[in-house]
C-alpha atoms as a PDB file:
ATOM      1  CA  UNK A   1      13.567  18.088  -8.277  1.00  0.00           C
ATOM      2  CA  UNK A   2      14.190  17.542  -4.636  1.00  0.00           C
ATOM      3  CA  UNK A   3      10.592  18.467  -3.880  1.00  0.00           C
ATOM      4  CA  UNK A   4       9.625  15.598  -6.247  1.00  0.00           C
ATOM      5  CA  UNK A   5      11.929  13.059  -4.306  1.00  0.00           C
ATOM      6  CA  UNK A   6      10.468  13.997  -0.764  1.00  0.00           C
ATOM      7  CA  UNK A   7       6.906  13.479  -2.262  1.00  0.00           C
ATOM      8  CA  UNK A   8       8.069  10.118  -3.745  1.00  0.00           C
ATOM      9  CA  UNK A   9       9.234   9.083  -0.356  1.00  0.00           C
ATOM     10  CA  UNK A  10       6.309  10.132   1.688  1.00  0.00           C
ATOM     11  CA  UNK A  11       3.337   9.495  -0.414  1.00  0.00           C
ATOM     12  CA  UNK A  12       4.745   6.338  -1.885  1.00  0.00           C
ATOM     13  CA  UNK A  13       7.733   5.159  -0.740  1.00  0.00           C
ATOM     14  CA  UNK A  14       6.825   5.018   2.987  1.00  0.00           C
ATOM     15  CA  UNK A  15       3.446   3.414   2.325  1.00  0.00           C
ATOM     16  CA  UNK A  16       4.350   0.247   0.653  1.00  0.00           C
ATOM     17  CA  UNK A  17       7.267  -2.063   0.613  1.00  0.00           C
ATOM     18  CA  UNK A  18       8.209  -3.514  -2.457  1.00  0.00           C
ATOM     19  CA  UNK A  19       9.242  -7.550  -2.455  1.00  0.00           C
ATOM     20  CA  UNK A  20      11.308  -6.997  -5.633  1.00  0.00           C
ATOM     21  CA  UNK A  21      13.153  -4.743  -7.559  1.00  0.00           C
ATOM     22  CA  UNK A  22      10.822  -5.183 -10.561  1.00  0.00           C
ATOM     23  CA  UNK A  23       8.122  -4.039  -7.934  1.00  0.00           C
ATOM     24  CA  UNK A  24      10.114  -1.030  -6.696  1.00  0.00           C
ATOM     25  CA  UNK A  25      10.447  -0.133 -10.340  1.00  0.00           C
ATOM     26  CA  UNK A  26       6.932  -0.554 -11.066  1.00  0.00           C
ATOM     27  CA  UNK A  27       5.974   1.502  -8.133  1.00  0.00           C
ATOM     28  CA  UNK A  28       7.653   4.364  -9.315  1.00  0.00           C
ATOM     29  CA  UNK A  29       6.879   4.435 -12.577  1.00  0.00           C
ATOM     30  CA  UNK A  30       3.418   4.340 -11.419  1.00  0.00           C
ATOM     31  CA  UNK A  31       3.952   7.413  -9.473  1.00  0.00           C
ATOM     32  CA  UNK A  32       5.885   8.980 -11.770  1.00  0.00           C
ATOM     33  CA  UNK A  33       3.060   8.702 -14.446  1.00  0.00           C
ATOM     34  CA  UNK A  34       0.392  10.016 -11.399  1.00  0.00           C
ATOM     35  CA  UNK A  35       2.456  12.919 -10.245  1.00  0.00           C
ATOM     36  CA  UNK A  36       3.079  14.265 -14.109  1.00  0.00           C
ATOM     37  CA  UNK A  37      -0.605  13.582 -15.026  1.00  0.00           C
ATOM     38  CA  UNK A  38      -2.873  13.982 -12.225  1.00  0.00           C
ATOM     39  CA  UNK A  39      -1.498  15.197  -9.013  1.00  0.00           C
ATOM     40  CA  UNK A  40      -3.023  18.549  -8.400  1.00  0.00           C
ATOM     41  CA  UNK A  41      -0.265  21.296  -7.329  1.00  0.00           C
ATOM     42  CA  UNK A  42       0.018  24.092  -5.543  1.00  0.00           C
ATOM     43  CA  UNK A  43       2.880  25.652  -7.539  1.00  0.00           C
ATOM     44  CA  UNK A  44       0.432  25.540 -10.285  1.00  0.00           C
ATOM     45  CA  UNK A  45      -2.567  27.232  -8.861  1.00  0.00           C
ATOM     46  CA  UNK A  46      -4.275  23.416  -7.513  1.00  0.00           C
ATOM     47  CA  UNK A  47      -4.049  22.174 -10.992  1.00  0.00           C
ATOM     48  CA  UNK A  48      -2.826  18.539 -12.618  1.00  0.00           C
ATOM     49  CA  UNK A  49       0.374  19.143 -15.018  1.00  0.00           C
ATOM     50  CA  UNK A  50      -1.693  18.205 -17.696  1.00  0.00           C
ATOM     51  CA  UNK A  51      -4.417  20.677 -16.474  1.00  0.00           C
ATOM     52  CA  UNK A  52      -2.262  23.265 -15.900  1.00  0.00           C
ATOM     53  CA  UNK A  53      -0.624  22.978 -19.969  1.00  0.00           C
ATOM     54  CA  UNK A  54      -3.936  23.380 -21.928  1.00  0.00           C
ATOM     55  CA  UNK A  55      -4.303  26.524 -19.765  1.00  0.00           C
ATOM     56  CA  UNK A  56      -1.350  28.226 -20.829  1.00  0.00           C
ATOM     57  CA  UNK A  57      -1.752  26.649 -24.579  1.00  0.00           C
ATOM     58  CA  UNK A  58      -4.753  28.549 -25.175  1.00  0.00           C
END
């Protein structure tokens, strides 16, 4: 979990600053949605979340 907070802050947070709290929220539901769908990591051998599920389904 803390992992997930520093990557919020540093590949999100830091980049772009939101006028609004509606924006803030939007921004990290939009990076919520990227790093549990499409982010590739290394924890799980370079693969998306998603990815990395139908691998160990089959």
């Amino acid at each position: 979990m803390e992992s997930f907070f520093s990557h919020l802050k540093t590949e999100m947070m830091y980049r772009c600053s939101p006028k609004s709290l509606e924006e803030l929220n939007q921004t990290v539901e939009t990076y919520i949605a990227f790093y549990n769908q499409s982010r590739f990591q290394k924890k799980l051998g370079d693969r998306s979340p998603i990815e990395y599920r139908e691998t160990i389904a089959v």
